[in-house]
PDBML (XML) file of the C-alpha atoms, coordinates in Angstrom:
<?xml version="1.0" encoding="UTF-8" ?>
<PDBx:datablock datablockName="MODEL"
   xmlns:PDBx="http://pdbml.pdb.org/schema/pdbx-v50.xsd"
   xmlns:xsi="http://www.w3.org/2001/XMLSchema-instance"
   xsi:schemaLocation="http://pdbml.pdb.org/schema/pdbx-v50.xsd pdbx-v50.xsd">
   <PDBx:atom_siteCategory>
      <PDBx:atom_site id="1">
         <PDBx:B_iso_or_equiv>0.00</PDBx:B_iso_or_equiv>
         <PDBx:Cartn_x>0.000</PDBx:Cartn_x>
         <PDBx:Cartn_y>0.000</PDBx:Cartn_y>
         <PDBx:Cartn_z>0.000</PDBx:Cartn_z>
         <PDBx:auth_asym_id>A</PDBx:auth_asym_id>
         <PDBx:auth_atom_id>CA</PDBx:auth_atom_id>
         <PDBx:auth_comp_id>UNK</PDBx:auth_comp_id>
         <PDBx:auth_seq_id>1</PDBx:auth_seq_id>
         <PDBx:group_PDB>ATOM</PDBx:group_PDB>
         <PDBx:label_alt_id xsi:nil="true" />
         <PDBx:label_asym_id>A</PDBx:label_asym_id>
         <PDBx:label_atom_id>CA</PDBx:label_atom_id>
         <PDBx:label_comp_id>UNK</PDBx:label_comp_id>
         <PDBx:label_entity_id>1</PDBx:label_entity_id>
         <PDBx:label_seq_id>1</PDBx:label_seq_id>
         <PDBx:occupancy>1.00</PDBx:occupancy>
         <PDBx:pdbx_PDB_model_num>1</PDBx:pdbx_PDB_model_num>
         <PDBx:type_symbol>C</PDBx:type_symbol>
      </PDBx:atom_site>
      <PDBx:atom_site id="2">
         <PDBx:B_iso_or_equiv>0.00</PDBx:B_iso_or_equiv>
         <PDBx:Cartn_x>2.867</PDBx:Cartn_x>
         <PDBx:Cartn_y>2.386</PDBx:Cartn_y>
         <PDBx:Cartn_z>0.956</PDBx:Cartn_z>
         <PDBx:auth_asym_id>A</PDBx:auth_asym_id>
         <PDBx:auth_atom_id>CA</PDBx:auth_atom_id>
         <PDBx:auth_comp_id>UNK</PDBx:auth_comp_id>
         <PDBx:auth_seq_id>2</PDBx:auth_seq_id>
         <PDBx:group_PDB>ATOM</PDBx:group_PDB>
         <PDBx:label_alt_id xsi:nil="true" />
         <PDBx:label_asym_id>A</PDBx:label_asym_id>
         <PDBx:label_atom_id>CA</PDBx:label_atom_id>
         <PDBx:label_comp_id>UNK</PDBx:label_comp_id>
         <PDBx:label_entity_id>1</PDBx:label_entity_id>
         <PDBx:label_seq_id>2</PDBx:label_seq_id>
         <PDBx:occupancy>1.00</PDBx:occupancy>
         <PDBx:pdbx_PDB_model_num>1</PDBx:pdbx_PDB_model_num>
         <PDBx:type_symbol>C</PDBx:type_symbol>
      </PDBx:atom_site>
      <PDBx:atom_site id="3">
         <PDBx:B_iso_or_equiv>0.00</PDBx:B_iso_or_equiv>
         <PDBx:Cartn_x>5.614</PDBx:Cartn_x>
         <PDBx:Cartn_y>1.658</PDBx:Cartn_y>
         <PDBx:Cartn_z>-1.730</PDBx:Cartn_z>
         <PDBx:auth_asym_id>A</PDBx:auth_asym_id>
         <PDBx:auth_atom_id>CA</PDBx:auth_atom_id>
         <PDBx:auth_comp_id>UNK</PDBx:auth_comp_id>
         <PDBx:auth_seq_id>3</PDBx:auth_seq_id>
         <PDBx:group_PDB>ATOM</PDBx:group_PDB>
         <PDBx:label_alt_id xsi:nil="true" />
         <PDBx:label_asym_id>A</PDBx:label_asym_id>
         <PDBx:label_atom_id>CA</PDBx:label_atom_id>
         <PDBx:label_comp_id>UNK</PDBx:label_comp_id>
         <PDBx:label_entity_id>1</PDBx:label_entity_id>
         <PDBx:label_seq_id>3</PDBx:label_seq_id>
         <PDBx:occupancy>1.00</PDBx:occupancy>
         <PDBx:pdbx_PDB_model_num>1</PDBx:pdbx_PDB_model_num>
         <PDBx:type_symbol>C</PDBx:type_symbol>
      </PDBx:atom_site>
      <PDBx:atom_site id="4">
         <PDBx:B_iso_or_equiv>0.00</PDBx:B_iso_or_equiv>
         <PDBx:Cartn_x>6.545</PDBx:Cartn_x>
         <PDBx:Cartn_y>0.366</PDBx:Cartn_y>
         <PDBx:Cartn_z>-5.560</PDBx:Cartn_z>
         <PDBx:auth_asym_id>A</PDBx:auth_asym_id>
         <PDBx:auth_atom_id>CA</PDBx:auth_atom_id>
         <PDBx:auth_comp_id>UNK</PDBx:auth_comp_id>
         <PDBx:auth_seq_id>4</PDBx:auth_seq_id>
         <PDBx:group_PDB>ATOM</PDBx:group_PDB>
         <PDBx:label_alt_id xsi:nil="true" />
         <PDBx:label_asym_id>A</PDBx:label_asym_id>
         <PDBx:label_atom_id>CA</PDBx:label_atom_id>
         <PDBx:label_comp_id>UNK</PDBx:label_comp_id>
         <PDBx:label_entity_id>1</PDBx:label_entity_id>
         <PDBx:label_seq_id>4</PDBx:label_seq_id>
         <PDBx:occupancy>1.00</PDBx:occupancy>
         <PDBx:pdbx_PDB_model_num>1</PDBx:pdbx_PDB_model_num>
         <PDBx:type_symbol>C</PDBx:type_symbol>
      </PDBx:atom_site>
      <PDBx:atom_site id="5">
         <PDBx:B_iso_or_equiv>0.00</PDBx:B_iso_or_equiv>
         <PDBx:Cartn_x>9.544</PDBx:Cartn_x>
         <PDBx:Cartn_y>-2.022</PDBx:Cartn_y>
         <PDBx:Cartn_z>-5.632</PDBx:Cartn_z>
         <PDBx:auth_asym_id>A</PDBx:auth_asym_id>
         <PDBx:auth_atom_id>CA</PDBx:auth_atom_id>
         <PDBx:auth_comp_id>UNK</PDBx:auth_comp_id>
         <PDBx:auth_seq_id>5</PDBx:auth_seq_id>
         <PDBx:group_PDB>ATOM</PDBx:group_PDB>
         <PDBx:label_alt_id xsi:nil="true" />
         <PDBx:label_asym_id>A</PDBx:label_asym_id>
         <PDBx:label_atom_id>CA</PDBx:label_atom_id>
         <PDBx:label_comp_id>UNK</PDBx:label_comp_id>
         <PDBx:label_entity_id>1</PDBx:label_entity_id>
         <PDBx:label_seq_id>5</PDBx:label_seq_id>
         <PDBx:occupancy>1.00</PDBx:occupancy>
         <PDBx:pdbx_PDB_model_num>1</PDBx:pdbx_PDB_model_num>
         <PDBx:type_symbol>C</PDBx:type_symbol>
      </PDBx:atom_site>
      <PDBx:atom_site id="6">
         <PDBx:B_iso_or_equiv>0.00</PDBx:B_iso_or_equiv>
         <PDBx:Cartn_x>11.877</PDBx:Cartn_x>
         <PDBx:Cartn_y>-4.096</PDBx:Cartn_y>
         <PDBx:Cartn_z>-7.233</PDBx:Cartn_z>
         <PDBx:auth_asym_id>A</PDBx:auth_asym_id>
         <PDBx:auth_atom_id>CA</PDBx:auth_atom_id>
         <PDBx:auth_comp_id>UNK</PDBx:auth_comp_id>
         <PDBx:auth_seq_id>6</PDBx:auth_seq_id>
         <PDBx:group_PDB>ATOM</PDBx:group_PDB>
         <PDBx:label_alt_id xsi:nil="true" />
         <PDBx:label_asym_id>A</PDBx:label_asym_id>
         <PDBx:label_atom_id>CA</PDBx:label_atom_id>
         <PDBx:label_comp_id>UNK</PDBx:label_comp_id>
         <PDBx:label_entity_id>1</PDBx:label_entity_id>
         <PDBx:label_seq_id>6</PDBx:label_seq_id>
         <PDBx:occupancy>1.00</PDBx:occupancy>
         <PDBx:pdbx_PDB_model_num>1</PDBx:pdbx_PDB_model_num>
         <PDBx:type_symbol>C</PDBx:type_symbol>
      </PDBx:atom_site>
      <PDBx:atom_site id="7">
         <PDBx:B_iso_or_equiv>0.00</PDBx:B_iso_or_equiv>
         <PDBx:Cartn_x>13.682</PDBx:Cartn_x>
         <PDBx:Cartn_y>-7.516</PDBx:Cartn_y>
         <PDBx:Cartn_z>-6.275</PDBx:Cartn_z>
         <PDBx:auth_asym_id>A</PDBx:auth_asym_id>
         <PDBx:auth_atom_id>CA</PDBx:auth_atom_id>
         <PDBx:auth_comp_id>UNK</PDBx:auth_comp_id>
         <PDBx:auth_seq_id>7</PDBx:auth_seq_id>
         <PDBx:group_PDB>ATOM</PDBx:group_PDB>
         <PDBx:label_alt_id xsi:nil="true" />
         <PDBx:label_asym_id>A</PDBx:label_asym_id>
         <PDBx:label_atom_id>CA</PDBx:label_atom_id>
         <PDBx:label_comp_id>UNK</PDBx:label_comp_id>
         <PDBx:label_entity_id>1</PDBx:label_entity_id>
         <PDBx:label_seq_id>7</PDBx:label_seq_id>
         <PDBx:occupancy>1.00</PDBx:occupancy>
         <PDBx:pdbx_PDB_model_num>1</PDBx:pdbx_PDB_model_num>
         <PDBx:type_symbol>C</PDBx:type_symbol>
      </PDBx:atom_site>
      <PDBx:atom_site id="8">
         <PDBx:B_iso_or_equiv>0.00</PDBx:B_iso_or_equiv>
         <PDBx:Cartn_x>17.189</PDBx:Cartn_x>
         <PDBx:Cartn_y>-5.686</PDBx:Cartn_y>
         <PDBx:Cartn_z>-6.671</PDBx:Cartn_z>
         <PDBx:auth_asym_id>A</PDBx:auth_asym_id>
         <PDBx:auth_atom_id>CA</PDBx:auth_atom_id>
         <PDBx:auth_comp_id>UNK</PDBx:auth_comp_id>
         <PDBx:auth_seq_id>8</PDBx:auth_seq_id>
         <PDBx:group_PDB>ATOM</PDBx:group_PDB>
         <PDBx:label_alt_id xsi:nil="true" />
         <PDBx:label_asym_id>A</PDBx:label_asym_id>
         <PDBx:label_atom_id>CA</PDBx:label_atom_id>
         <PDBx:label_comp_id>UNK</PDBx:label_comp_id>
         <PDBx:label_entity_id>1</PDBx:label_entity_id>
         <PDBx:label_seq_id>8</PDBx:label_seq_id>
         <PDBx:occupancy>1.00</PDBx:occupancy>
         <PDBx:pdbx_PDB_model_num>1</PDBx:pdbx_PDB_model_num>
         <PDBx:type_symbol>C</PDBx:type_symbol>
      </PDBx:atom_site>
      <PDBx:atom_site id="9">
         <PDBx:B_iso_or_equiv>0.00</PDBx:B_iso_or_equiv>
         <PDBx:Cartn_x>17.412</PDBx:Cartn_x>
         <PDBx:Cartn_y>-2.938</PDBx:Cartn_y>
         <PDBx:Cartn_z>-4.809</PDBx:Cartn_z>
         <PDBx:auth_asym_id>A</PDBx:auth_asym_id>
         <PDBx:auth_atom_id>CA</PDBx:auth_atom_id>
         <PDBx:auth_comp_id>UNK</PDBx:auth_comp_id>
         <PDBx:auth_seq_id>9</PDBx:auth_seq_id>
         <PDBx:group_PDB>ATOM</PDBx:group_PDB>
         <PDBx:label_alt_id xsi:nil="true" />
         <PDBx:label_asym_id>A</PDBx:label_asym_id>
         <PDBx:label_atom_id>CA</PDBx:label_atom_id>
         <PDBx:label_comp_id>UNK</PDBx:label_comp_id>
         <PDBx:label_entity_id>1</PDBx:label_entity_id>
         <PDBx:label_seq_id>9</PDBx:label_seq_id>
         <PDBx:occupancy>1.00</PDBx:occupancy>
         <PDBx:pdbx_PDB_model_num>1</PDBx:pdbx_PDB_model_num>
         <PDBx:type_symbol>C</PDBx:type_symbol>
      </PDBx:atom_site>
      <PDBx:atom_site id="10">
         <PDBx:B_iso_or_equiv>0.00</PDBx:B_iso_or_equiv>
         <PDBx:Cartn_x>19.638</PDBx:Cartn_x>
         <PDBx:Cartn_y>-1.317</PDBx:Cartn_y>
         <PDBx:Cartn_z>-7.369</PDBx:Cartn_z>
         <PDBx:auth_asym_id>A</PDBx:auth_asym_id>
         <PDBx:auth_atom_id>CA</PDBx:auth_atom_id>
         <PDBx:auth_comp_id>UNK</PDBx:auth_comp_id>
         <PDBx:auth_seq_id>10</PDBx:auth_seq_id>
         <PDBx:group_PDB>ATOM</PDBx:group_PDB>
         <PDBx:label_alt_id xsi:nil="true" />
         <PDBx:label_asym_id>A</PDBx:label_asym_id>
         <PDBx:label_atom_id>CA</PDBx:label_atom_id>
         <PDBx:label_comp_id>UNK</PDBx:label_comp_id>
         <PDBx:label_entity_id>1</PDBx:label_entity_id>
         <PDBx:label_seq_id>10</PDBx:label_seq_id>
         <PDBx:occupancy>1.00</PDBx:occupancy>
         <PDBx:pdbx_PDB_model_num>1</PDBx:pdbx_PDB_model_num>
         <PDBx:type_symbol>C</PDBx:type_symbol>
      </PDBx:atom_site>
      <PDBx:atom_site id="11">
         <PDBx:B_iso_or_equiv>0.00</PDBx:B_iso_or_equiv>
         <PDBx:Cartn_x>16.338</PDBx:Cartn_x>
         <PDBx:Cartn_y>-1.537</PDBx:Cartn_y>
         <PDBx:Cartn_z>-9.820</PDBx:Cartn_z>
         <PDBx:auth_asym_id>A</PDBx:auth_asym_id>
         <PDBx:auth_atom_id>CA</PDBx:auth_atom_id>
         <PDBx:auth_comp_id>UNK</PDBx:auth_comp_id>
         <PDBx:auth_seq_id>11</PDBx:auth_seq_id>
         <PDBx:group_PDB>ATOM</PDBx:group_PDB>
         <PDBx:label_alt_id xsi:nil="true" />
         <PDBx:label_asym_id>A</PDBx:label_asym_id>
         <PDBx:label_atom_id>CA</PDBx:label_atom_id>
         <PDBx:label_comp_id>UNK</PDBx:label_comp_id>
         <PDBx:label_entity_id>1</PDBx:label_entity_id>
         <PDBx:label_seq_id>11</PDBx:label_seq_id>
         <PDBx:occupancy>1.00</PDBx:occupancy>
         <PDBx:pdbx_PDB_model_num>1</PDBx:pdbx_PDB_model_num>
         <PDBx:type_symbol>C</PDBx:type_symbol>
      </PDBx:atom_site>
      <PDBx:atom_site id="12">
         <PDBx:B_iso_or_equiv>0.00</PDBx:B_iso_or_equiv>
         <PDBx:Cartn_x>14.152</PDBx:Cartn_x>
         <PDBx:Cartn_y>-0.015</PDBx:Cartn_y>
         <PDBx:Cartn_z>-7.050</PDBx:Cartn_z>
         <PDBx:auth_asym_id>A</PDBx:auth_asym_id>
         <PDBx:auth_atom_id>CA</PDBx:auth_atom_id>
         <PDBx:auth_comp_id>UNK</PDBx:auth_comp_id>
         <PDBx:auth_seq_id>12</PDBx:auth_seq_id>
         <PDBx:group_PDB>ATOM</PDBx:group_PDB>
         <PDBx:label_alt_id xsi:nil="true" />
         <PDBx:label_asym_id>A</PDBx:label_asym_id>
         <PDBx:label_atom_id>CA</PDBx:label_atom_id>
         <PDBx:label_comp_id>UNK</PDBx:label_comp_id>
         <PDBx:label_entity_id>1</PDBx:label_entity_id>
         <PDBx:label_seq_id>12</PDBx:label_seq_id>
         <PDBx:occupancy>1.00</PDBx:occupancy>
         <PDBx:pdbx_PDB_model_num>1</PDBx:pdbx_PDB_model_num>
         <PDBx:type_symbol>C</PDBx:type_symbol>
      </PDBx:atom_site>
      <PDBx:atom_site id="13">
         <PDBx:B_iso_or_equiv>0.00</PDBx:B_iso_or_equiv>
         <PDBx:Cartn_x>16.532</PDBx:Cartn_x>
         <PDBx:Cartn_y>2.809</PDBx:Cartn_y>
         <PDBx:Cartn_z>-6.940</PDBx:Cartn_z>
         <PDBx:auth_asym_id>A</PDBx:auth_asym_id>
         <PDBx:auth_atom_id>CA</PDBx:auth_atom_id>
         <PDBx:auth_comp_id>UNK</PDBx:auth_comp_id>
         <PDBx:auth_seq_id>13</PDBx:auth_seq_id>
         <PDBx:group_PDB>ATOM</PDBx:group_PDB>
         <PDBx:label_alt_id xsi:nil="true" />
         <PDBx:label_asym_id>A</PDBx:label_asym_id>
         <PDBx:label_atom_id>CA</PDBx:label_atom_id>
         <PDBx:label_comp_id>UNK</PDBx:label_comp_id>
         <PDBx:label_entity_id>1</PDBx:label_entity_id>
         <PDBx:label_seq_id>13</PDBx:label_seq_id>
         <PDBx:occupancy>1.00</PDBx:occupancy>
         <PDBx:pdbx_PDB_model_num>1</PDBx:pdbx_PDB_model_num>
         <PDBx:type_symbol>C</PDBx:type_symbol>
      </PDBx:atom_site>
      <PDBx:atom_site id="14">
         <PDBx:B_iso_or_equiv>0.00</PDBx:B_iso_or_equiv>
         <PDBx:Cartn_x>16.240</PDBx:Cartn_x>
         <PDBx:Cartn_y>3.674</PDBx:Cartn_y>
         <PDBx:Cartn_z>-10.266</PDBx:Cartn_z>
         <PDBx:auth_asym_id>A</PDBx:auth_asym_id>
         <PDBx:auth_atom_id>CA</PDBx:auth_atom_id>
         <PDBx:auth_comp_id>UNK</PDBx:auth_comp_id>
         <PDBx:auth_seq_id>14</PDBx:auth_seq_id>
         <PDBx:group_PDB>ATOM</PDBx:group_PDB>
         <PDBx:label_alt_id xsi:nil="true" />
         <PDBx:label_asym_id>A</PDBx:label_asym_id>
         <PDBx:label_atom_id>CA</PDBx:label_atom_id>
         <PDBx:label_comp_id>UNK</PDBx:label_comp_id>
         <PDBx:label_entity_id>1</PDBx:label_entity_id>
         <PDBx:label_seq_id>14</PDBx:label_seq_id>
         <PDBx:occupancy>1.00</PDBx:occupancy>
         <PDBx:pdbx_PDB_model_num>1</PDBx:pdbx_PDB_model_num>
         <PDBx:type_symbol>C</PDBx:type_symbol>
      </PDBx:atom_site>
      <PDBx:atom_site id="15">
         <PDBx:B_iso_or_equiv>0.00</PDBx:B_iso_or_equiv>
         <PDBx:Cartn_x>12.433</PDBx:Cartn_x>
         <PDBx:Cartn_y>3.206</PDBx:Cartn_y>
         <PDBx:Cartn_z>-10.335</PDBx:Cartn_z>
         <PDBx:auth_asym_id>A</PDBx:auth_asym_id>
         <PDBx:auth_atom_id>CA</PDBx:auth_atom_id>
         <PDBx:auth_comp_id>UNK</PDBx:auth_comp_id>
         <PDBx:auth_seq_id>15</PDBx:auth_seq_id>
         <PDBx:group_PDB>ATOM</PDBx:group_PDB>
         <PDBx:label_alt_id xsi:nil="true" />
         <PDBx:label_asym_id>A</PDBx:label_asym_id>
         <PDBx:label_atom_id>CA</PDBx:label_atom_id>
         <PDBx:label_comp_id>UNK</PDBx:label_comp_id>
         <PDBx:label_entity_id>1</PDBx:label_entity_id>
         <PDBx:label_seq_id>15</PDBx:label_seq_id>
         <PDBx:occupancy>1.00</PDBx:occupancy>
         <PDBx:pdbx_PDB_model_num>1</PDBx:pdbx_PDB_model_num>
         <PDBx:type_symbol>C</PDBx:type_symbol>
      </PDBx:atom_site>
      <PDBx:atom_site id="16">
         <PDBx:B_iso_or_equiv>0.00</PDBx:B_iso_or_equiv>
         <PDBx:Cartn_x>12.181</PDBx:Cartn_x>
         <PDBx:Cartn_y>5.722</PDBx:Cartn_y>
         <PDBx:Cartn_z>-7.687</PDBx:Cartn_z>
         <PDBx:auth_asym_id>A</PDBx:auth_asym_id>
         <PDBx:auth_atom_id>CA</PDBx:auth_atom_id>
         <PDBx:auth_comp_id>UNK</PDBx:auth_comp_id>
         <PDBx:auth_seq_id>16</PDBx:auth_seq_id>
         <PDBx:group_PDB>ATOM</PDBx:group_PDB>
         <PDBx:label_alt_id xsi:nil="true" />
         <PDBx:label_asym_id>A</PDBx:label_asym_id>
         <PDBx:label_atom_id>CA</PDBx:label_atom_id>
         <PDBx:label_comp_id>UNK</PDBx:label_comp_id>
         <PDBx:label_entity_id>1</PDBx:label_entity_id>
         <PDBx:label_seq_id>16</PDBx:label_seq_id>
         <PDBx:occupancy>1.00</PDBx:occupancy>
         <PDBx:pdbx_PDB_model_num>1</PDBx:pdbx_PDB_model_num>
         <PDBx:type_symbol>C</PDBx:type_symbol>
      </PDBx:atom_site>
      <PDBx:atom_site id="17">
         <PDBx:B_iso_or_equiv>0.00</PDBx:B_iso_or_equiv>
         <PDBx:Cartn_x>14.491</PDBx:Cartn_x>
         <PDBx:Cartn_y>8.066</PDBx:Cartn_y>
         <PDBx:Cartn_z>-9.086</PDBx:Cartn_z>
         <PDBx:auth_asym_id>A</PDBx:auth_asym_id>
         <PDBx:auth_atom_id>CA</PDBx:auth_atom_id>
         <PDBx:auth_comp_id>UNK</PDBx:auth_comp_id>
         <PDBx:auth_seq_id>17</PDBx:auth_seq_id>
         <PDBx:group_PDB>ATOM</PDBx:group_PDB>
         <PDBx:label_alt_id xsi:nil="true" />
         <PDBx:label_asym_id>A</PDBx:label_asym_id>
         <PDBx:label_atom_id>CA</PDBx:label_atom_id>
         <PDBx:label_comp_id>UNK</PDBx:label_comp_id>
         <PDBx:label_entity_id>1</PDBx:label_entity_id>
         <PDBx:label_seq_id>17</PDBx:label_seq_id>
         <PDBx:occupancy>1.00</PDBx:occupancy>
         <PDBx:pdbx_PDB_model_num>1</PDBx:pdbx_PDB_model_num>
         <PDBx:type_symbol>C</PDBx:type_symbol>
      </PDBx:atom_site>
      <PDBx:atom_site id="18">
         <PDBx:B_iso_or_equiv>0.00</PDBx:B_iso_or_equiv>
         <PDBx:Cartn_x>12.206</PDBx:Cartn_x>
         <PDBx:Cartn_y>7.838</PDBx:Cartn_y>
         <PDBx:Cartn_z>-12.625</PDBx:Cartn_z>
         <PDBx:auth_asym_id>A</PDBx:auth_asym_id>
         <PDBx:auth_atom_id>CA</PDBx:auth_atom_id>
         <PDBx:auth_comp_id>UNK</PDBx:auth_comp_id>
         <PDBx:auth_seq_id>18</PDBx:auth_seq_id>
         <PDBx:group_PDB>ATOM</PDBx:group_PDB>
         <PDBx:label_alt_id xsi:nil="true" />
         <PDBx:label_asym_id>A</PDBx:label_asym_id>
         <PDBx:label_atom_id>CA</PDBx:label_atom_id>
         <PDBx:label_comp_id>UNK</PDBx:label_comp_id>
         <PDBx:label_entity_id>1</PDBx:label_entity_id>
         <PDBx:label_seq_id>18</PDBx:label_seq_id>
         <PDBx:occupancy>1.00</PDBx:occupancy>
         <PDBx:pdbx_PDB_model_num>1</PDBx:pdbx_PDB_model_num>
         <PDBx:type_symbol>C</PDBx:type_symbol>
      </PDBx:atom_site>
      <PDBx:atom_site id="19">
         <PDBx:B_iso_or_equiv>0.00</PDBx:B_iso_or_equiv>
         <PDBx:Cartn_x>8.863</PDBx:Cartn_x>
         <PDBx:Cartn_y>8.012</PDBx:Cartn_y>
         <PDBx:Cartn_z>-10.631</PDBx:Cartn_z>
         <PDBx:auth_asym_id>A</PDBx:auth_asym_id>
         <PDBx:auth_atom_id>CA</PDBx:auth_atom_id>
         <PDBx:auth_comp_id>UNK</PDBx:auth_comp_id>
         <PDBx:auth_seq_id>19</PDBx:auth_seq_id>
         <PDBx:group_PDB>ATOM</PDBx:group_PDB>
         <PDBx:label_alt_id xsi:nil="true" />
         <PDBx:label_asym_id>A</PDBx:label_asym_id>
         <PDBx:label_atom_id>CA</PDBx:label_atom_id>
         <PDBx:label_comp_id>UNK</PDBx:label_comp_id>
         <PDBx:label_entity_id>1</PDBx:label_entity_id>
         <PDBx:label_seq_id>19</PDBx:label_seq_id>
         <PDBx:occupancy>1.00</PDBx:occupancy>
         <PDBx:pdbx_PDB_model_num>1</PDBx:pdbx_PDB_model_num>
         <PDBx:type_symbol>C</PDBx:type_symbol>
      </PDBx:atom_site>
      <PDBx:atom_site id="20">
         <PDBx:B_iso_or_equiv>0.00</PDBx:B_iso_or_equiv>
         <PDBx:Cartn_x>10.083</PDBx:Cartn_x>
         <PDBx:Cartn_y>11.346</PDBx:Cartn_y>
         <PDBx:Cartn_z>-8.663</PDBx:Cartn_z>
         <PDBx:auth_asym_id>A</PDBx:auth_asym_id>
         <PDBx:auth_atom_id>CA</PDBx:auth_atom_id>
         <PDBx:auth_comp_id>UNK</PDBx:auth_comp_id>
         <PDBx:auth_seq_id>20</PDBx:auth_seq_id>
         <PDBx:group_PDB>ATOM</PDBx:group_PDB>
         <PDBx:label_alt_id xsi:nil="true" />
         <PDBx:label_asym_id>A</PDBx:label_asym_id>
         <PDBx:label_atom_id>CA</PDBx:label_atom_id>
         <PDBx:label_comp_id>UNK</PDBx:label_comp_id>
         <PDBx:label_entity_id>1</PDBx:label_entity_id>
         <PDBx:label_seq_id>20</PDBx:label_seq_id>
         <PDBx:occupancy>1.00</PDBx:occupancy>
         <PDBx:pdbx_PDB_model_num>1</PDBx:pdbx_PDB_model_num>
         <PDBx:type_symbol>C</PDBx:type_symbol>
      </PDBx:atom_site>
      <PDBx:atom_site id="21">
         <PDBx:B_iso_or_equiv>0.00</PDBx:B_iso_or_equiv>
         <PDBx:Cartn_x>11.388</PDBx:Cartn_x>
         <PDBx:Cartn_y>12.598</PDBx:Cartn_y>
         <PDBx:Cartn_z>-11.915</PDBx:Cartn_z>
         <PDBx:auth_asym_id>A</PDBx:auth_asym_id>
         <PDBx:auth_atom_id>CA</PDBx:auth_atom_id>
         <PDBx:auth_comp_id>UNK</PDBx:auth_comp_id>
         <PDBx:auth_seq_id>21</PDBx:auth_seq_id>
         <PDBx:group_PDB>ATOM</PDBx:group_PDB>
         <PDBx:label_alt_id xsi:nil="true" />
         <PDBx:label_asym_id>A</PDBx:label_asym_id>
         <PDBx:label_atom_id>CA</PDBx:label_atom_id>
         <PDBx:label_comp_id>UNK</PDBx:label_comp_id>
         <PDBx:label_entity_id>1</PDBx:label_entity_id>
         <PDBx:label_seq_id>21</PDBx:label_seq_id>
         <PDBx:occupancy>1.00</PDBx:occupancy>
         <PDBx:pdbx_PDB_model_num>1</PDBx:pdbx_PDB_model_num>
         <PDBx:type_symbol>C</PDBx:type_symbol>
      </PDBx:atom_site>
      <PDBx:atom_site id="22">
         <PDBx:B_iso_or_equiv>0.00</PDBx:B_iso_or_equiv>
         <PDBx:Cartn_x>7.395</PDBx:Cartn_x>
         <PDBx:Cartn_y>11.957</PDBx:Cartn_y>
         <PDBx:Cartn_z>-13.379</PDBx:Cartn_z>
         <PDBx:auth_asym_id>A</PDBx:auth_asym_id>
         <PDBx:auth_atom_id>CA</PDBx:auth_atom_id>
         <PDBx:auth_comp_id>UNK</PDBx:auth_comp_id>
         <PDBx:auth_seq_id>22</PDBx:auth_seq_id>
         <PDBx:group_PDB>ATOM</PDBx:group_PDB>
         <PDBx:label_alt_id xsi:nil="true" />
         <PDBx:label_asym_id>A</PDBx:label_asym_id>
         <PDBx:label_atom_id>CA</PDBx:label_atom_id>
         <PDBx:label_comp_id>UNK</PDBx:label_comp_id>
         <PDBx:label_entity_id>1</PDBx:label_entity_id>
         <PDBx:label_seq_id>22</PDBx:label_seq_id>
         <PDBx:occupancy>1.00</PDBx:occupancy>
         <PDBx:pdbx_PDB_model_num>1</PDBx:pdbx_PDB_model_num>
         <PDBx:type_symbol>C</PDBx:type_symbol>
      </PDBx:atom_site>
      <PDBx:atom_site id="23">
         <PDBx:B_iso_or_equiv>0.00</PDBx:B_iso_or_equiv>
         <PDBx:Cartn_x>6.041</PDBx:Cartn_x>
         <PDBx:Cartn_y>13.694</PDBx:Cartn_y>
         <PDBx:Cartn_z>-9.749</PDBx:Cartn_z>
         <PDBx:auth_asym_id>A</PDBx:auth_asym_id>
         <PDBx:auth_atom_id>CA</PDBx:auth_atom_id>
         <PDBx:auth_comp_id>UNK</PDBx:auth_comp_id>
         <PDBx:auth_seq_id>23</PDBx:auth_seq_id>
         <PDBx:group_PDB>ATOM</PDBx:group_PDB>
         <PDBx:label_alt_id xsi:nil="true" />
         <PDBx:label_asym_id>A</PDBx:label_asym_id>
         <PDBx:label_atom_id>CA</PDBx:label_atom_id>
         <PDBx:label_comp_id>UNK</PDBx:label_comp_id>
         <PDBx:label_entity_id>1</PDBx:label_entity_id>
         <PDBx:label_seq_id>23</PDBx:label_seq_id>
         <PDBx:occupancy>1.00</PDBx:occupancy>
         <PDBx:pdbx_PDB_model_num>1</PDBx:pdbx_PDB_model_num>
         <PDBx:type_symbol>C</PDBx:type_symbol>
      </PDBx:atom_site>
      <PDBx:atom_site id="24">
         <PDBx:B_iso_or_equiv>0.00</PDBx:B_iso_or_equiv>
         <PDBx:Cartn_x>8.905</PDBx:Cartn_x>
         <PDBx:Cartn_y>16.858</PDBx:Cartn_y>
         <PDBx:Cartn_z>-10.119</PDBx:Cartn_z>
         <PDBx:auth_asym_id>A</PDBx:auth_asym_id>
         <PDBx:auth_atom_id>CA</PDBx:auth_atom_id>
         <PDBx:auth_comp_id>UNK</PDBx:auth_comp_id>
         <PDBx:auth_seq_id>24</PDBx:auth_seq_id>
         <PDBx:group_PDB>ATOM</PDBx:group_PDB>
         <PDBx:label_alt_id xsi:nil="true" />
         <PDBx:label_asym_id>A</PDBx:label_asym_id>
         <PDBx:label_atom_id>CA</PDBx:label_atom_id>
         <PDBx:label_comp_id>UNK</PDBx:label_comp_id>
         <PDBx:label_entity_id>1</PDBx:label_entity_id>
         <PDBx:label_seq_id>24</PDBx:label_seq_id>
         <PDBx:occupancy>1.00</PDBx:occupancy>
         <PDBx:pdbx_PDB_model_num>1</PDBx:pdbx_PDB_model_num>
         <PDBx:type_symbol>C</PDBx:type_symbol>
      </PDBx:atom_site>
      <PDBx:atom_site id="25">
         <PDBx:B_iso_or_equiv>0.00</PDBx:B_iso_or_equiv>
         <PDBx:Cartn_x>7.686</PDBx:Cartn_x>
         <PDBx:Cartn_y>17.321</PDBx:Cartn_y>
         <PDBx:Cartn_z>-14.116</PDBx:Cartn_z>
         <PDBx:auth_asym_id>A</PDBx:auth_asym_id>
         <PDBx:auth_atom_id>CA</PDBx:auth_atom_id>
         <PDBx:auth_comp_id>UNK</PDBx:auth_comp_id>
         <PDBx:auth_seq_id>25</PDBx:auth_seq_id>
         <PDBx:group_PDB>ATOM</PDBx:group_PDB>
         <PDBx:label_alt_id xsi:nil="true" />
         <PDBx:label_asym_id>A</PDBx:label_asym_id>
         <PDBx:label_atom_id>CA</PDBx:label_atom_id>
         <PDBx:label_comp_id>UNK</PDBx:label_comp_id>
         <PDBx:label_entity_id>1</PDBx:label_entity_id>
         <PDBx:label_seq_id>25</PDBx:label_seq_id>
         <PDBx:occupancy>1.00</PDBx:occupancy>
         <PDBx:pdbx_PDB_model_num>1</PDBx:pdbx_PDB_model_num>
         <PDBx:type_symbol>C</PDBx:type_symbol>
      </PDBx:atom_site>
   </PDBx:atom_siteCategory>
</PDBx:datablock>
């Protein structure tokens, strides 16, 4: 409820910098 992810926490970080890039836009 709180949070998208990823298995590799390398691929969440990048997901999370793209989805705060889409929020910032």
């Amino acid at each position: 409820q709180r949070t998208v992810a990823a298995a590799r926490n390398s691929d969440t970080q990048d997901l999370h910098r793209a989805m705060a890039a889409a929020v910032i836009w």
